[in-house]
PDB file of N, CA and C in Angstrom:
ATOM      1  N   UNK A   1     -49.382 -58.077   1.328  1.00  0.00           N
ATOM      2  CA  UNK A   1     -49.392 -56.628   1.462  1.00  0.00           C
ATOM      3  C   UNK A   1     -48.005 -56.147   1.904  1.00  0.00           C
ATOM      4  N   UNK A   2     -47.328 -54.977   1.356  1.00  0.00           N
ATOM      5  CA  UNK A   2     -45.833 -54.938   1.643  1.00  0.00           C
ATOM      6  C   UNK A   2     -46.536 -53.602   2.616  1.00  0.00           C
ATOM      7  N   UNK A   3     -45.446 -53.359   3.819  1.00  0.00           N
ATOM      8  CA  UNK A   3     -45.701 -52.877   5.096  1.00  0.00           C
ATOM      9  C   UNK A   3     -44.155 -52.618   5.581  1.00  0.00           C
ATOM     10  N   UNK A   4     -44.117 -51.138   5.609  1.00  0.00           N
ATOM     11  CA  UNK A   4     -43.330 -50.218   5.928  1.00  0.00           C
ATOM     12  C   UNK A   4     -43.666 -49.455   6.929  1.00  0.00           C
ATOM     13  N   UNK A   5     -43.111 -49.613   8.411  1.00  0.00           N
ATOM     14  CA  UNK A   5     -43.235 -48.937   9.625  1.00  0.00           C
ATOM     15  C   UNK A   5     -43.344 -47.042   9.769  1.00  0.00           C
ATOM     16  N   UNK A   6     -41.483 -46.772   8.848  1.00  0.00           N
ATOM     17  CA  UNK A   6     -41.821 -45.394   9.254  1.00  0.00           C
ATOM     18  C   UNK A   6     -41.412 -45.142   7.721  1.00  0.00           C
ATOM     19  N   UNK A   7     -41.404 -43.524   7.586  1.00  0.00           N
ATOM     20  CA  UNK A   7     -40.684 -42.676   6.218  1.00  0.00           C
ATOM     21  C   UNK A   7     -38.904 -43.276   6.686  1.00  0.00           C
ATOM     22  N   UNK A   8     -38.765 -43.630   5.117  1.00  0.00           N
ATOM     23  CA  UNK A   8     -37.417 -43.734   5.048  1.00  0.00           C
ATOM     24  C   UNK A   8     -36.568 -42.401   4.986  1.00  0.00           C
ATOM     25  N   UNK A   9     -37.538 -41.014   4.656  1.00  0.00           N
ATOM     26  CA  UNK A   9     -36.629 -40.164   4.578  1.00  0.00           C
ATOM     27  C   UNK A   9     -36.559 -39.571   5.902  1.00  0.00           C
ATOM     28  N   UNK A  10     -37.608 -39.202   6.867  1.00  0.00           N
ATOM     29  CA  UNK A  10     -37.802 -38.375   8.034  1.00  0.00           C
ATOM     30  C   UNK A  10     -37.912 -39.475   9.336  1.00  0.00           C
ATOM     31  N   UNK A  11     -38.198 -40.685   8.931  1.00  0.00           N
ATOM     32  CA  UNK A  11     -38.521 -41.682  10.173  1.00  0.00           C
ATOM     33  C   UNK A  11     -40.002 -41.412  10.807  1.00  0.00           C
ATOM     34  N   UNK A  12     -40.555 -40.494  10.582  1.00  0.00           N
ATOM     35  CA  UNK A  12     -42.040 -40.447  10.824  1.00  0.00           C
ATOM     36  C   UNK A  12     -42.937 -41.821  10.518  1.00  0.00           C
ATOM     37  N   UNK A  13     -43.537 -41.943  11.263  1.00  0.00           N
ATOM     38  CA  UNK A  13     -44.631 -42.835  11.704  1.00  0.00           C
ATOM     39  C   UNK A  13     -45.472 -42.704  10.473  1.00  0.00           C
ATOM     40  N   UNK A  14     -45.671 -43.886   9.980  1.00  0.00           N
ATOM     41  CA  UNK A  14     -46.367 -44.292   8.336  1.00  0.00           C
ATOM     42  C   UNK A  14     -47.899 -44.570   8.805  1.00  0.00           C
ATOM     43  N   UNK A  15     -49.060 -43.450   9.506  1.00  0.00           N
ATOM     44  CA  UNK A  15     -50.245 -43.819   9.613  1.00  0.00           C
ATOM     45  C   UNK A  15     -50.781 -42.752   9.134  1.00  0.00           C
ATOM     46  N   UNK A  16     -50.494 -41.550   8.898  1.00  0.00           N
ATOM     47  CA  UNK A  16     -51.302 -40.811   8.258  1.00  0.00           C
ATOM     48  C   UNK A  16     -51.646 -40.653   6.729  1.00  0.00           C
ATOM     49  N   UNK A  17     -52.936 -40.348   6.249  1.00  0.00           N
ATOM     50  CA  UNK A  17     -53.579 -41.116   4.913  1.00  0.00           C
ATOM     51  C   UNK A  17     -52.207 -39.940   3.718  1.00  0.00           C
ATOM     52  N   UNK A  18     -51.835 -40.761   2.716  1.00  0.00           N
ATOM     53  CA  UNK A  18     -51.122 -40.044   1.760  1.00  0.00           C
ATOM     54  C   UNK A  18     -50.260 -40.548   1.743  1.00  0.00           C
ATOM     55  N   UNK A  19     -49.357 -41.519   3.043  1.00  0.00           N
ATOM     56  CA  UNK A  19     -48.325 -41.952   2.543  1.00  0.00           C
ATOM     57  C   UNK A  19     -48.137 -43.368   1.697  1.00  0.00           C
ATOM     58  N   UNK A  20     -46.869 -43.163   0.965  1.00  0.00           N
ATOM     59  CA  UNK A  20     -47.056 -44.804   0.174  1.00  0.00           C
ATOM     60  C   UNK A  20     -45.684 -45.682   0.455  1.00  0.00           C
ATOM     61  N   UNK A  21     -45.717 -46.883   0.163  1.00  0.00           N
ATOM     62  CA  UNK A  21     -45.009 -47.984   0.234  1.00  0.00           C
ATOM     63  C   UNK A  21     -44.822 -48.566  -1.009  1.00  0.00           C
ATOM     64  N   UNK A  22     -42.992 -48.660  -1.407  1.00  0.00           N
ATOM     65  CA  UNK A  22     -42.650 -49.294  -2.888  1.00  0.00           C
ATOM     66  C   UNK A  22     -41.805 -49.847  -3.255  1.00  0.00           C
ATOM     67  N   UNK A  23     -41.236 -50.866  -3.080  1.00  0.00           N
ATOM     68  CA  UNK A  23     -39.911 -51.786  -3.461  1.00  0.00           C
ATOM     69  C   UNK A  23     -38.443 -50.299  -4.272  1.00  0.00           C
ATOM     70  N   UNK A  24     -37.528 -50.823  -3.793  1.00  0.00           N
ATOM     71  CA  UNK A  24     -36.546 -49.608  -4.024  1.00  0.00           C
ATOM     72  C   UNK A  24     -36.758 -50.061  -5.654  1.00  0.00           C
ATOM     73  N   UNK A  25     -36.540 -48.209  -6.767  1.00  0.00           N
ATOM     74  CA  UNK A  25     -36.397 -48.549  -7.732  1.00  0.00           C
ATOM     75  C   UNK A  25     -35.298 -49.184  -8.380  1.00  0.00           C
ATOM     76  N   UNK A  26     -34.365 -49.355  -7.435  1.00  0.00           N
ATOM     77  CA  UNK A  26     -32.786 -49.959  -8.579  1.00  0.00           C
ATOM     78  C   UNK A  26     -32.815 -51.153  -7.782  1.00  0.00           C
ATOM     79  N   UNK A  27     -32.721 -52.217  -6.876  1.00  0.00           N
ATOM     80  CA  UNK A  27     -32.506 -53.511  -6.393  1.00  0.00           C
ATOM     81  C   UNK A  27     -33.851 -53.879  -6.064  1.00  0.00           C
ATOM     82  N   UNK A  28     -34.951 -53.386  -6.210  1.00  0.00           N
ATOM     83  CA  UNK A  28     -36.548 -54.159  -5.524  1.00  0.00           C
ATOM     84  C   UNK A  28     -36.494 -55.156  -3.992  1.00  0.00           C
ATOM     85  N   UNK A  29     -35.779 -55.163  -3.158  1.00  0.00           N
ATOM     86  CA  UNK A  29     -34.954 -55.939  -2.037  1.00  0.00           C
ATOM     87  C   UNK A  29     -35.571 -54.846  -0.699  1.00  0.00           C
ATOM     88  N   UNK A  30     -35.465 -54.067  -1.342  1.00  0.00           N
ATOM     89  CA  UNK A  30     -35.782 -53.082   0.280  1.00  0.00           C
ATOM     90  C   UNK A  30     -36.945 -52.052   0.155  1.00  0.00           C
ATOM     91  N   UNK A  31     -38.194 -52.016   1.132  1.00  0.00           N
ATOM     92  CA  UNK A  31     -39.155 -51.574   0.784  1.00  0.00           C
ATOM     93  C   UNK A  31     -38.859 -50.089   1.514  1.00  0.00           C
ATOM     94  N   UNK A  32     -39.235 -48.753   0.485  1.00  0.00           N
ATOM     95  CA  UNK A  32     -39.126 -47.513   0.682  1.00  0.00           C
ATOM     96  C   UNK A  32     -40.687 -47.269   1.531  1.00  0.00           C
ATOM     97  N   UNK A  33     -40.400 -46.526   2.178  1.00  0.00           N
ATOM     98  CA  UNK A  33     -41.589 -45.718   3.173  1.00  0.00           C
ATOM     99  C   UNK A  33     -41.536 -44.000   2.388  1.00  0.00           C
ATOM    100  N   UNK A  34     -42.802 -43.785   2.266  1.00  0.00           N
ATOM    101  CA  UNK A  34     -42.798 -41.934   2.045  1.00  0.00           C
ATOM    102  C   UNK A  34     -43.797 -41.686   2.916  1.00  0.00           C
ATOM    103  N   UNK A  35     -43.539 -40.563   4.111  1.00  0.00           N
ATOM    104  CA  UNK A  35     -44.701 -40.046   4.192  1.00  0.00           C
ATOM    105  C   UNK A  35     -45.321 -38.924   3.492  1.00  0.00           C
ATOM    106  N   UNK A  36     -46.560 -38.397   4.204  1.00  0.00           N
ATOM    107  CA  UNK A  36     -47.158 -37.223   3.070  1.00  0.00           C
ATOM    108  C   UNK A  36     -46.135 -36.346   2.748  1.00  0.00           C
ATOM    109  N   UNK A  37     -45.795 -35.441   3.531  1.00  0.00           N
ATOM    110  CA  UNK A  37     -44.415 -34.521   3.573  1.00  0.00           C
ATOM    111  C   UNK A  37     -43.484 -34.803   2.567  1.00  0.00           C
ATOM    112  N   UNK A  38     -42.446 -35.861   3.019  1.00  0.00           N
ATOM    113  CA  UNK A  38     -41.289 -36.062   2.439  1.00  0.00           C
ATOM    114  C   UNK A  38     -41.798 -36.456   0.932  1.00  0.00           C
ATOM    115  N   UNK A  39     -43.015 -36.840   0.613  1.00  0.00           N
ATOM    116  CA  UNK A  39     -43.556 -36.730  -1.124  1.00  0.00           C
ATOM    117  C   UNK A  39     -43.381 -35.519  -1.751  1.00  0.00           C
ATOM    118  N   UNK A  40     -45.039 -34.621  -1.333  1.00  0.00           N
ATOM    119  CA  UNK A  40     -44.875 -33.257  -1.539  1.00  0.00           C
ATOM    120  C   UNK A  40     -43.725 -32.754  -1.747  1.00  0.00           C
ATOM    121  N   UNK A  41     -42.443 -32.562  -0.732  1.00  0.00           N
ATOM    122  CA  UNK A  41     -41.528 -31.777  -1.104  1.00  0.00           C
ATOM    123  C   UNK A  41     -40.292 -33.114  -1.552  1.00  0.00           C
ATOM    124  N   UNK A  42     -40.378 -33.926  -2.247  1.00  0.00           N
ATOM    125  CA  UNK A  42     -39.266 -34.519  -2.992  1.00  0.00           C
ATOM    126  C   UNK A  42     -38.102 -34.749  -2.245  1.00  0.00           C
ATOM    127  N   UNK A  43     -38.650 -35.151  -0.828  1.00  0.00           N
ATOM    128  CA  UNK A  43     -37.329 -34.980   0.403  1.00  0.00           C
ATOM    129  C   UNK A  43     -36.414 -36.322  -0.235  1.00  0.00           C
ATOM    130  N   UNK A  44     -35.388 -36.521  -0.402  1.00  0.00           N
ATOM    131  CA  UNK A  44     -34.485 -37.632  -0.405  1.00  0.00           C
ATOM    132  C   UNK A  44     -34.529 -38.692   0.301  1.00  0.00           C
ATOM    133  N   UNK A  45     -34.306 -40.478  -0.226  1.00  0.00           N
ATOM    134  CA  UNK A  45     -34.315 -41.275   1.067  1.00  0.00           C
ATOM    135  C   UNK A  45     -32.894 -41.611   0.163  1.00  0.00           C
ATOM    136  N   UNK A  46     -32.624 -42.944   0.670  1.00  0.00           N
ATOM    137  CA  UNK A  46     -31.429 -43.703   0.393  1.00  0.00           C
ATOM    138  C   UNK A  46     -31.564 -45.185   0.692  1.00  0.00           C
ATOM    139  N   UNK A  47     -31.528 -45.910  -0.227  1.00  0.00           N
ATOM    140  CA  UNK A  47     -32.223 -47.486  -0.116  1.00  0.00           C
ATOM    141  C   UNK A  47     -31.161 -48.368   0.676  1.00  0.00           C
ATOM    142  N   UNK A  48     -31.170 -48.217   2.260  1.00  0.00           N
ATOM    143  CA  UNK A  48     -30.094 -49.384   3.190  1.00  0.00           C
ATOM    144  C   UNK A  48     -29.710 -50.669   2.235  1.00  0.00           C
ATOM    145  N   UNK A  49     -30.006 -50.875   1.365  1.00  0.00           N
ATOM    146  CA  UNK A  49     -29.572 -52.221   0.717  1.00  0.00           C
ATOM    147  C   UNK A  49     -28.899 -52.162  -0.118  1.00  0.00           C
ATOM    148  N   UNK A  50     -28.759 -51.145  -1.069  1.00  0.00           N
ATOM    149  CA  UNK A  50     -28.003 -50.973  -2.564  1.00  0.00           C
ATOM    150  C   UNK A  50     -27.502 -49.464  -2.620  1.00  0.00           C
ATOM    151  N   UNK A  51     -27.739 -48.278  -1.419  1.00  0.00           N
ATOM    152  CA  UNK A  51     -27.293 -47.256  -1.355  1.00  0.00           C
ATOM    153  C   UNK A  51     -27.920 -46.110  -2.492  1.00  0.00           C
ATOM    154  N   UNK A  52     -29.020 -46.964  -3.572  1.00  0.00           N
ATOM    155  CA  UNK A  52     -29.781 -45.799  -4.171  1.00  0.00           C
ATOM    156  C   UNK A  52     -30.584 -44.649  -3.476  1.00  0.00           C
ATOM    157  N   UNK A  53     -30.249 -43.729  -4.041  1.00  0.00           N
ATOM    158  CA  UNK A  53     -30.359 -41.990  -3.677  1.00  0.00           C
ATOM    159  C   UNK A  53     -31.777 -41.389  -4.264  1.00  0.00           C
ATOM    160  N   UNK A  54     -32.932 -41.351  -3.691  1.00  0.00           N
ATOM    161  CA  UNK A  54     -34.415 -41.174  -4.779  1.00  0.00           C
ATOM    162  C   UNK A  54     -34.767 -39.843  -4.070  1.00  0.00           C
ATOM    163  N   UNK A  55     -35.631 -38.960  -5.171  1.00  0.00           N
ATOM    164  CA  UNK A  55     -36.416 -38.011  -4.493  1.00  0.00           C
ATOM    165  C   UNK A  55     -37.387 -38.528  -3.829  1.00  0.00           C
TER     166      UNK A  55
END
């Protein structure tokens, strides 16, 4: 099971139902956190491993 602590974009705490967990799309090496929020509105993260930029 891949397991992501907080949102990679806001740092919020990954327990409320809606958020998801997904291997970065350009290097698969670093697992992305979304919470509900930062989905809905297409907030930006940035993958610490390869520097990819995702809504």
């Amino acid at each position: 099971m891949k397991f992501k602590e907080n949102c990679s974009s806001c740092g919020v705490g990954l327990i409320e139902v809606g958020y998801s967990v997904f291997p970065c799309p350009n290097c698969g090496e670093e697992l992305i956190g979304r919470c509900k929020e930062c989905r809905e509105h297409s907030t930006q993260y940035v993958c610490p491993s390869c520097g990819f930029v995702g809504p």
